[in-house]
C-alpha atoms as a PDB file:
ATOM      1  CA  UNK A   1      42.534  18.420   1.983  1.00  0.00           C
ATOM      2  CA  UNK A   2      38.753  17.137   1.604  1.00  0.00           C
ATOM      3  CA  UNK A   3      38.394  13.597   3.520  1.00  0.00           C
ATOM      4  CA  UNK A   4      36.499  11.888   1.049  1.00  0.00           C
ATOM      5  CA  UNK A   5      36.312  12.524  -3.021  1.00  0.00           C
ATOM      6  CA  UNK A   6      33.657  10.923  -5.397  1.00  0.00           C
ATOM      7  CA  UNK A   7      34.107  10.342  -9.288  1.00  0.00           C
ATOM      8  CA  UNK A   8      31.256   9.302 -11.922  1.00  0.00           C
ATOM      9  CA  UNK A   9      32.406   8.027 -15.072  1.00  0.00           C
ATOM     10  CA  UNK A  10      30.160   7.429 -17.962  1.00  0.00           C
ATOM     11  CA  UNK A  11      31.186   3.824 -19.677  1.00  0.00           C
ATOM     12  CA  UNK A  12      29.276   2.115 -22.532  1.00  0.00           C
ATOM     13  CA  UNK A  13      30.845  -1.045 -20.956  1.00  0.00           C
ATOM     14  CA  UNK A  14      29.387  -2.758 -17.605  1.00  0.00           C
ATOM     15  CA  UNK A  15      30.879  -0.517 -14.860  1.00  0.00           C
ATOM     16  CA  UNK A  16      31.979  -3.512 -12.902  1.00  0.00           C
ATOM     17  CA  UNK A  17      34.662  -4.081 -16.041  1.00  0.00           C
ATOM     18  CA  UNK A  18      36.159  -0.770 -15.371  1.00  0.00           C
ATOM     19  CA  UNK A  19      37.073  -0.972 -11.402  1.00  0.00           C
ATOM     20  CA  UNK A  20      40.689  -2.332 -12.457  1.00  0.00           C
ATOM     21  CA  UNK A  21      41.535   0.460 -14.872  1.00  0.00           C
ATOM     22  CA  UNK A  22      40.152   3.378 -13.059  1.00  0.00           C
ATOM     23  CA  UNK A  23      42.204   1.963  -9.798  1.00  0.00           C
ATOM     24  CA  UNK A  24      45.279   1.789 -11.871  1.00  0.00           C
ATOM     25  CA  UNK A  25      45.040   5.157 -13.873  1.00  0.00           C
ATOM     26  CA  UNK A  26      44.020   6.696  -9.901  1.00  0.00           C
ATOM     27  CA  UNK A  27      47.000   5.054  -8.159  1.00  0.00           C
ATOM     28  CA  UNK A  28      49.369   6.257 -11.417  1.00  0.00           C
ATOM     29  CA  UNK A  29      48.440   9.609 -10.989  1.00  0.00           C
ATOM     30  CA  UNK A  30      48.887   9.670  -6.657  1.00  0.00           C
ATOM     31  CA  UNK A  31      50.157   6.116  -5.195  1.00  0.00           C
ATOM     32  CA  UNK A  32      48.602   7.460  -1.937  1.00  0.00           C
ATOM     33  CA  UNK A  33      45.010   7.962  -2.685  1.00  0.00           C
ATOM     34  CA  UNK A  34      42.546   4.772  -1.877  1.00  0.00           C
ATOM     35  CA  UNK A  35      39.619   3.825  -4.004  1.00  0.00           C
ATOM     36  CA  UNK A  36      37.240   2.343  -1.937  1.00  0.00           C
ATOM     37  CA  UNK A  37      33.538   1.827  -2.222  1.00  0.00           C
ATOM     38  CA  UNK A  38      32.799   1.763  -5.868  1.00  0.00           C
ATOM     39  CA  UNK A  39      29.356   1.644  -6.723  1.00  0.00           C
ATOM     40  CA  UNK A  40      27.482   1.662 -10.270  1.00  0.00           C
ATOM     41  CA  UNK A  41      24.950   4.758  -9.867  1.00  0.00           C
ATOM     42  CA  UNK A  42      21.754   2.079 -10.079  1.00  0.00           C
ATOM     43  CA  UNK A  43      23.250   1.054  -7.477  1.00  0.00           C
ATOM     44  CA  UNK A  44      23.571   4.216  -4.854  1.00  0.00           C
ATOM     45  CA  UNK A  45      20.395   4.960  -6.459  1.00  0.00           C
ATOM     46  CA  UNK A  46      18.438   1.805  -5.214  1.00  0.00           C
ATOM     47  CA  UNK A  47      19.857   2.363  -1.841  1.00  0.00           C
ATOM     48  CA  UNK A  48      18.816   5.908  -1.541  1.00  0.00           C
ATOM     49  CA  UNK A  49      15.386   4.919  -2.334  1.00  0.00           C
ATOM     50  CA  UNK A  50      15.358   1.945  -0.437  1.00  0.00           C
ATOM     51  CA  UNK A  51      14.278   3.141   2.798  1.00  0.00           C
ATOM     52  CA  UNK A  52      11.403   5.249   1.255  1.00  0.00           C
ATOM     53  CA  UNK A  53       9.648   1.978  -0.812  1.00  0.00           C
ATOM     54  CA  UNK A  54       9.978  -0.066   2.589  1.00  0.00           C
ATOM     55  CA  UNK A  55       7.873   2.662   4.379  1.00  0.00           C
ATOM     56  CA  UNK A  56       5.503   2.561   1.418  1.00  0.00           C
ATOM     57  CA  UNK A  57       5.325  -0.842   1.053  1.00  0.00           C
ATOM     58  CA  UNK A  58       4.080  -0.913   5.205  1.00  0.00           C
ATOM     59  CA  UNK A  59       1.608   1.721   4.777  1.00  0.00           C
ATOM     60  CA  UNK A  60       0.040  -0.004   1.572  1.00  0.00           C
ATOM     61  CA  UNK A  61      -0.132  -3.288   3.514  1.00  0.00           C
ATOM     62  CA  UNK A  62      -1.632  -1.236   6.802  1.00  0.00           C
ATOM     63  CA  UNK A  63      -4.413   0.331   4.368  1.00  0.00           C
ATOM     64  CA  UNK A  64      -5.018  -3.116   2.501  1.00  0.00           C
ATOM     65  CA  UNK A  65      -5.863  -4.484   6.019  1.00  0.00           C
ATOM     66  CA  UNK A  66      -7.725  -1.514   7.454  1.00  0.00           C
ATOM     67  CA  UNK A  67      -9.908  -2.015   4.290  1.00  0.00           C
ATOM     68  CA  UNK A  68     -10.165  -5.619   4.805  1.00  0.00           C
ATOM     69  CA  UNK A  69     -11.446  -4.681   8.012  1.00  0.00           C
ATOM     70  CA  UNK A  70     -13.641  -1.752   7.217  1.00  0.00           C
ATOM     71  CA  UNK A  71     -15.692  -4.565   4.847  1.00  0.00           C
ATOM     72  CA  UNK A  72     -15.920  -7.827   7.174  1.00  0.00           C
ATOM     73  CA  UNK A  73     -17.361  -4.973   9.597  1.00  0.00           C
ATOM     74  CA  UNK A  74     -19.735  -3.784   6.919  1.00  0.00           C
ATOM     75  CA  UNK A  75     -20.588  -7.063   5.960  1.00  0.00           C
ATOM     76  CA  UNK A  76     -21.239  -8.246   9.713  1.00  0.00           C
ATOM     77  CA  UNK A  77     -23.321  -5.189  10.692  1.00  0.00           C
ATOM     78  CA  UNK A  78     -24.952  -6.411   7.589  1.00  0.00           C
ATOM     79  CA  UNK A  79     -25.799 -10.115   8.367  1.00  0.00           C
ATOM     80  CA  UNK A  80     -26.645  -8.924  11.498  1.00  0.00           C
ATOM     81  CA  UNK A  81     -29.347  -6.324  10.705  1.00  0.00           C
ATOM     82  CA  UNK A  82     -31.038  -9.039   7.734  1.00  0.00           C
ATOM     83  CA  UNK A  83     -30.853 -11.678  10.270  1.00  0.00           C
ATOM     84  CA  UNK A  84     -32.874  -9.543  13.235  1.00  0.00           C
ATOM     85  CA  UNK A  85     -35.744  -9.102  10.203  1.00  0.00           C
ATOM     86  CA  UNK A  86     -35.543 -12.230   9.005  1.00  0.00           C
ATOM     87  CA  UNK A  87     -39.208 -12.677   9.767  1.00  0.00           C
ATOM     88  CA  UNK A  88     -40.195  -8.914   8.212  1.00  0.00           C
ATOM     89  CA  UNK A  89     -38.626 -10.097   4.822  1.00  0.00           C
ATOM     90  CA  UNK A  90     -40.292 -13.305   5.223  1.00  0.00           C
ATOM     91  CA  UNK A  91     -43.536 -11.736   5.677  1.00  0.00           C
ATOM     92  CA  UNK A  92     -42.759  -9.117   2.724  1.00  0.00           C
ATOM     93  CA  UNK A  93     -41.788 -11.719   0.503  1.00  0.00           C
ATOM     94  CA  UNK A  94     -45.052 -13.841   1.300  1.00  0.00           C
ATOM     95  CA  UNK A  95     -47.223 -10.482   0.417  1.00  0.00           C
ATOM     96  CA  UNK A  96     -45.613 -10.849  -2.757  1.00  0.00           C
ATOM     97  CA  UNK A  97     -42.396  -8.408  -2.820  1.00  0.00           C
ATOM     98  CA  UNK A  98     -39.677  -9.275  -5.773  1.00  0.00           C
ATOM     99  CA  UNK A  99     -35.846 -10.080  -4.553  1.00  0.00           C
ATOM    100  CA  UNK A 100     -34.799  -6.736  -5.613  1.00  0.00           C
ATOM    101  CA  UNK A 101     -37.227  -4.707  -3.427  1.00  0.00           C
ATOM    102  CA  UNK A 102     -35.895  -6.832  -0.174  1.00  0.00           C
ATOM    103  CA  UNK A 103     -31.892  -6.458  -1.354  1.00  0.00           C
ATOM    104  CA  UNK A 104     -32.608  -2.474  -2.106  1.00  0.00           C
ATOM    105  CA  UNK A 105     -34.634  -2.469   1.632  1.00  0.00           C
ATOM    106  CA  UNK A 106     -31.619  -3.834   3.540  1.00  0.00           C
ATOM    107  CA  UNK A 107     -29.066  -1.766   1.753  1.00  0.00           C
ATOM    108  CA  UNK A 108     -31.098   1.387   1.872  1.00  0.00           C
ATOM    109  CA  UNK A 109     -31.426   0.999   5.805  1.00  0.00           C
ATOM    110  CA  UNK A 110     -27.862  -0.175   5.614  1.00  0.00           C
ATOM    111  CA  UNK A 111     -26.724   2.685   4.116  1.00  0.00           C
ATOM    112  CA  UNK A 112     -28.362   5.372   5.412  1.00  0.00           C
ATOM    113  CA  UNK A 113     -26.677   6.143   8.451  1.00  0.00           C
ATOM    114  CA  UNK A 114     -23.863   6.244   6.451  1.00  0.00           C
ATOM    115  CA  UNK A 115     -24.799   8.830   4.519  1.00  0.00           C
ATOM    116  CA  UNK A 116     -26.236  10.398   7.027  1.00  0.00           C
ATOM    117  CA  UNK A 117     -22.217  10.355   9.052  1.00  0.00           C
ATOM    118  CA  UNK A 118     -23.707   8.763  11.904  1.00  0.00           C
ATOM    119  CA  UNK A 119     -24.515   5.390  13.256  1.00  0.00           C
ATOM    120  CA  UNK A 120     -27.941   4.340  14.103  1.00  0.00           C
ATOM    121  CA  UNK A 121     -29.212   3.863  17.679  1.00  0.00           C
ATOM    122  CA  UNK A 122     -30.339   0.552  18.944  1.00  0.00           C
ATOM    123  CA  UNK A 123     -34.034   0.074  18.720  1.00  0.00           C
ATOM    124  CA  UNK A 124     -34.359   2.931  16.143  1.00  0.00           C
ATOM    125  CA  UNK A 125     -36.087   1.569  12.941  1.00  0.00           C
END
């Protein structure tokens, strides 16, 4: 005799309006059999998936933040390399260079080592 037995039944009515007749049509047929647990299929559905959404949910939240990260770094390696040549762009921009030669400068040098898969050495220009 199995220990546990499952039964889906399609209804066009909400399932929750058919617990009472099912249990009484089950208990006419065998007095001795229990109906327990009864679930709508969204519901055993939303369960089973449950646990893998959470776990998605933490690793889209970990990669939000590690990208977060990733561009406050950028931007503060950034500020940091414009602000050690803040005289040089001075100077260029007193010989006469326009806004746009300066910005593509600093992202150039900025993004070079990138490109390049490595970071740049102190003191290297």
């Amino acid at each position: 005799m199995p220990r546990s037995l499952s039964l889906a039944i399609r209804t066009t009515t909400t399932p929750i309006e058919m617990v009472p007749s099912i249990r009484a049509v089950i208990h006419r047929m065998d007095p001795d059999v229990p109906v327990a647990d009864v679930r709508s299929l969204d519901d055993i559905v939303g369960r089973s998936v449950s646990t893998p959404r959470m776990a998605t949910y933490v690793l889209v939240a970990f990669g939000l933040l590690s990208l977060s990260l990733a561009a406050v770094g950028t931007y503060a390696v950034m500020a940091y390399i414009v602000a050690q040549r803040t005289s040089e762009i001075g100077v260029r921009v007193a010989l006469g260079a326009r806004t746009a030669d300066v910005v593509r400068l600093v992202l150039w040098q900025g993004v070079r080592p990138a490109l390049a898969g490595r970071s740049r050495r102190p003191g290297a220009s």
